[in-house]
Protein backbone atom coordinates (compact mmCIF):
# COMPACT_ATOMS: atom_id res chain seq x y z
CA UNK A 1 0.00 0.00 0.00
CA UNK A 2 1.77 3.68 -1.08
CA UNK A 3 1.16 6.13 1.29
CA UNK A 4 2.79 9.69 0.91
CA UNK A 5 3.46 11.42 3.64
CA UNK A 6 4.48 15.28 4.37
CA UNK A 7 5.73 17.32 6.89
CA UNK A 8 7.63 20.41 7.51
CA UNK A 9 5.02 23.15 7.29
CA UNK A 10 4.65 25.80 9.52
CA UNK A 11 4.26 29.21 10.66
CA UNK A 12 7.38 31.87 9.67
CA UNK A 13 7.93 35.17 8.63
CA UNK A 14 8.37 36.82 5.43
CA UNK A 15 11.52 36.46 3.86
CA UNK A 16 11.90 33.08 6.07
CA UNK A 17 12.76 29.43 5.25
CA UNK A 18 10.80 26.11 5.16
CA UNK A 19 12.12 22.97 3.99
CA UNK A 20 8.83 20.38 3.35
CA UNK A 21 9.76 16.18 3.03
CA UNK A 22 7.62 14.02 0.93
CA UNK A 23 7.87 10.42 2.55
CA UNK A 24 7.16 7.58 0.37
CA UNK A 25 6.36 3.72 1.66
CA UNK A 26 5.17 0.94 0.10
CA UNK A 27 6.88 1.86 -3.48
CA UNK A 28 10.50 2.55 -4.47
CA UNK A 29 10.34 6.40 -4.73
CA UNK A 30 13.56 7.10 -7.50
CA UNK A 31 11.54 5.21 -10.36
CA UNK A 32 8.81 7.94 -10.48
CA UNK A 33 8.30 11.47 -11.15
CA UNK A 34 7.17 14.06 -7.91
CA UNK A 35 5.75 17.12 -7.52
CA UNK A 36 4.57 19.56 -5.10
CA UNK A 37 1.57 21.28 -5.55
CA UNK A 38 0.04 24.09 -3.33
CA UNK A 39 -3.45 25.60 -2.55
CA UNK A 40 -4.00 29.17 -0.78
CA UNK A 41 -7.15 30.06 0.55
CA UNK A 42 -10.15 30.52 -1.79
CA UNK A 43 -7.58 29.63 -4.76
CA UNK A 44 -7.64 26.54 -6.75
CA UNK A 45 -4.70 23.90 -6.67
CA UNK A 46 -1.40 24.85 -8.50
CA UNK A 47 1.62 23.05 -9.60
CA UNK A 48 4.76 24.32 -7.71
CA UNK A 49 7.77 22.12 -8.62
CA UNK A 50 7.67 18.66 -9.77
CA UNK A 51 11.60 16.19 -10.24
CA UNK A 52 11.52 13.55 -12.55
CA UNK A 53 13.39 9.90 -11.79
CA UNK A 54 16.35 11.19 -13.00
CA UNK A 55 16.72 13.43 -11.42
CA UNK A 56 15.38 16.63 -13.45
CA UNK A 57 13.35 19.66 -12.57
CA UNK A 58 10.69 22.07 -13.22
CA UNK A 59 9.27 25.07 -11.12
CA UNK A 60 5.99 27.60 -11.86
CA UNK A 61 7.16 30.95 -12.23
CA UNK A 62 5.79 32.23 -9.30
CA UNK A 63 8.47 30.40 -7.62
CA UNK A 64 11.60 30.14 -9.41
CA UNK A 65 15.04 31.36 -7.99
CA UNK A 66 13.03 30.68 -4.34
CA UNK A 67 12.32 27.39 -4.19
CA UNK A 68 14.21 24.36 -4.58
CA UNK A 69 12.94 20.54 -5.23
CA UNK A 70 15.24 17.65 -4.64
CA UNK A 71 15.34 14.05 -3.65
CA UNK A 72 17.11 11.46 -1.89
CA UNK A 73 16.42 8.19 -3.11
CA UNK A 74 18.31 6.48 -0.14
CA UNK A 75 15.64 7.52 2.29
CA UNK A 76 12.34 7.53 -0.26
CA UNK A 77 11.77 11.03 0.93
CA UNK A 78 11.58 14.02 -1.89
CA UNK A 79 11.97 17.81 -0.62
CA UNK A 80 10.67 20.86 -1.15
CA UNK A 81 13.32 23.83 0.44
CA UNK A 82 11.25 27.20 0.26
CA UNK A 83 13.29 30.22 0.60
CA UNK A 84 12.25 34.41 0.80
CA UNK A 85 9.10 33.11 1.44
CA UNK A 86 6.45 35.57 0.76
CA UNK A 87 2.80 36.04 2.14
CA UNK A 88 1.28 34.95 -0.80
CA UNK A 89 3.18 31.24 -0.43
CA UNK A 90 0.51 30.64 2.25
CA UNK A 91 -1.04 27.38 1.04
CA UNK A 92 -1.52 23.97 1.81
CA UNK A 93 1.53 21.96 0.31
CA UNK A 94 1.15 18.61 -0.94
CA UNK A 95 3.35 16.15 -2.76
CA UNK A 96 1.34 13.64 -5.41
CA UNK A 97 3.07 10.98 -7.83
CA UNK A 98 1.94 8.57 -10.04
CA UNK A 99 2.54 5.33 -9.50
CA UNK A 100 1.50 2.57 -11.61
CA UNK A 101 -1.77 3.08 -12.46
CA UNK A 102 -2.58 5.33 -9.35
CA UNK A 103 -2.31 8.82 -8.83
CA UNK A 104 -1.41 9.30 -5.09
CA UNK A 105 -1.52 12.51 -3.00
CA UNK A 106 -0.47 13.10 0.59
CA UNK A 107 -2.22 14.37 3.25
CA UNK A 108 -0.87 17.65 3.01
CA UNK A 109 1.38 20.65 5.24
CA UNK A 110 0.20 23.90 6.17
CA UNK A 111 2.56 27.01 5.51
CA UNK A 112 2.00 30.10 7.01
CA UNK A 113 3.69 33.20 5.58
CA UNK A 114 2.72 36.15 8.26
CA UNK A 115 4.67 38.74 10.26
């Protein structure tokens, strides 16, 4: 059974850091592609950063030069390091990836961006 699982979210101030884990069990993480997505208040889901098996990246604008995606493969666990985090990165962070013929989502991490 694949569960995803995150963590790291929190409360911190403007111009802060946050680094979020993505936990994988029950599959061997490095064969499939992960992302982050994100959803503020009364805004619809969005794609944030998403690393493919080997290794390669992508990032929505919004976030670019800020945030950085990575994985280690050793420990199943994919990350999400937020820097010069802004007010408007308030959202709900989750990881998704899909495996086999399943699309799987975690639970999901609060961030709080607020003086």
């Amino acid at each position: 059974q694949v569960q995803l699982v995150e963590s790291g979210g929190g409360l911190v101030q403007p111009g802060g850091s946050l680094r979020l884990s993505c936990l994988a069990s029950g599959t061997i993480f490095r064969s499939y592609s992960v992302a982050w997505h994100r959803q503020g208040p009364g805004k619809q889901r969005e794609s944030v950063a998403r690393i493919g098996s080997g290794g390669s990246t992508n990032y929505a604008d919004s976030v670019k030069g800020r945030f950085t995606i990575s994985r280690d493969n050793a420990k199943n666990t994919v990350y999400l390091q937020m820097n010069s985090l802004k007010p408007e990165d308030t959202a709900v962070y989750y990881c998704n990836s899909y495996i086999g013929s399943t699309n799987y989502w975690g639970q999901g991490t609060q961030v709080t961006v607020s003086s």
